[in-house]
Protein backbone atom coordinates (compact mmCIF):
# COMPACT_ATOMS: atom_id res chain seq x y z
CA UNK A 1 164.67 -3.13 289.17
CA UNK A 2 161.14 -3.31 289.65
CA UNK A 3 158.13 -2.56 286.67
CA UNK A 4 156.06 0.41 287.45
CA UNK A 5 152.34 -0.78 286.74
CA UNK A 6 151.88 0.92 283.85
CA UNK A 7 155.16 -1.02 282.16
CA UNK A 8 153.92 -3.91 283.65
CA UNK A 9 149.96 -3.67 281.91
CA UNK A 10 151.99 -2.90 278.62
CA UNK A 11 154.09 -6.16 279.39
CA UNK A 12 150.98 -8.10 280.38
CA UNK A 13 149.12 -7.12 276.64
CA UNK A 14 152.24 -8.18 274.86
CA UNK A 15 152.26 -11.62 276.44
CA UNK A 16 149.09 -12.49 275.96
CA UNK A 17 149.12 -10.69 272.42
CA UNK A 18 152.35 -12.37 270.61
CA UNK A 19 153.58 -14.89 273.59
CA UNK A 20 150.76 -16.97 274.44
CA UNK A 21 149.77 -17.67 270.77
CA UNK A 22 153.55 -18.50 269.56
CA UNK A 23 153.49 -21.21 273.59
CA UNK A 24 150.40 -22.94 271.89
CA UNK A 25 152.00 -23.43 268.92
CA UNK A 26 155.14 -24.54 270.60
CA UNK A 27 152.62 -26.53 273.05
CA UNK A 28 150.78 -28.45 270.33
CA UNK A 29 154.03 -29.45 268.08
CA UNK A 30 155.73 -30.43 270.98
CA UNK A 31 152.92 -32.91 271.95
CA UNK A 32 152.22 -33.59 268.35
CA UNK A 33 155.51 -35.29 268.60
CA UNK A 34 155.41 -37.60 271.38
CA UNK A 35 152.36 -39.53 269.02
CA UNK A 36 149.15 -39.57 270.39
CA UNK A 37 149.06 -40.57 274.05
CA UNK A 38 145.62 -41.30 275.45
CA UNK A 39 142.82 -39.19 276.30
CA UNK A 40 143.88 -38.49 280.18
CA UNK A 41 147.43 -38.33 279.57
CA UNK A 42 146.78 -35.59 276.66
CA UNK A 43 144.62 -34.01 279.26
CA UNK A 44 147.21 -33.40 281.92
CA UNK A 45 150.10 -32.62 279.71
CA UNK A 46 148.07 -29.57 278.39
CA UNK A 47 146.65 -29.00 281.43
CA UNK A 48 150.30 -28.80 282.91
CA UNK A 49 151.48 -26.76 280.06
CA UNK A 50 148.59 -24.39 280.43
CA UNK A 51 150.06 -23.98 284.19
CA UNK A 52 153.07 -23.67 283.04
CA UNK A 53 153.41 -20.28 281.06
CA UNK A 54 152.40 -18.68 283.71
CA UNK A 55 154.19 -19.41 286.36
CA UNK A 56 158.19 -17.32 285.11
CA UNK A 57 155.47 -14.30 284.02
CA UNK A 58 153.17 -13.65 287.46
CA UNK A 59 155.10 -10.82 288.31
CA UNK A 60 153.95 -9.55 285.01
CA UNK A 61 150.28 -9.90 285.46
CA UNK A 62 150.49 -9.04 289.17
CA UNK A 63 148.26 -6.73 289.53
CA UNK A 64 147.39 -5.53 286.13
CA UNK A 65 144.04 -5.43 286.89
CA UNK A 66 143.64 -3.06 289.45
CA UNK A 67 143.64 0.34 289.29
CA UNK A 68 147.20 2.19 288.70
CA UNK A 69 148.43 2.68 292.84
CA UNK A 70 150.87 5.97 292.02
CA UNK A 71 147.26 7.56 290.11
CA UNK A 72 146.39 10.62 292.42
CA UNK A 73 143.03 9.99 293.52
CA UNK A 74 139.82 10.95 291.90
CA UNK A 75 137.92 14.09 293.12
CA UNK A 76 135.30 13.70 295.44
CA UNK A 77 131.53 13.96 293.95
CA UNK A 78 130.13 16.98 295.00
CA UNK A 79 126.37 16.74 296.59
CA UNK A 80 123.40 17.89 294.83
């Protein structure tokens, strides 16, 4: 079953809303425990994890940004 776009903007806001703050915390502890590798290493694991999140939840934010595709057009502007 597919998300109509209008589920899938309401999807979109609650990911980036409640899920993407409760990842960074879940991000941060998780390298918190593995000590404090060095600088690069740091780097690319959040860099990786950054990638991560997104990659189950595209079909979410595919999309979002345009304008709604079952909307009936606007009206054409009349001349003046």
């Amino acid at each position: 079953m597919s998300l109509s776009w209008k589920a899938r903007r309401r999807w979109a806001l609650v990911v980036l809303i409640l899920g993407l703050p409760a990842y960074i915390v879940v991000a941060v502890s998780l390298v918190g425990l593995l000590g404090r590798p060095g600088l690069v290493w740091e780097l690319l694991i959040f860099v990786g994890l950054g990638f991560l999140w997104m990659l189950p939840l595209r079909r979410v934010f595919l999309g979002v940004g345009r304008a709604d595709p079952d909307a009936p057009p606007p009206p054409p502007e009349g001349r003046h």
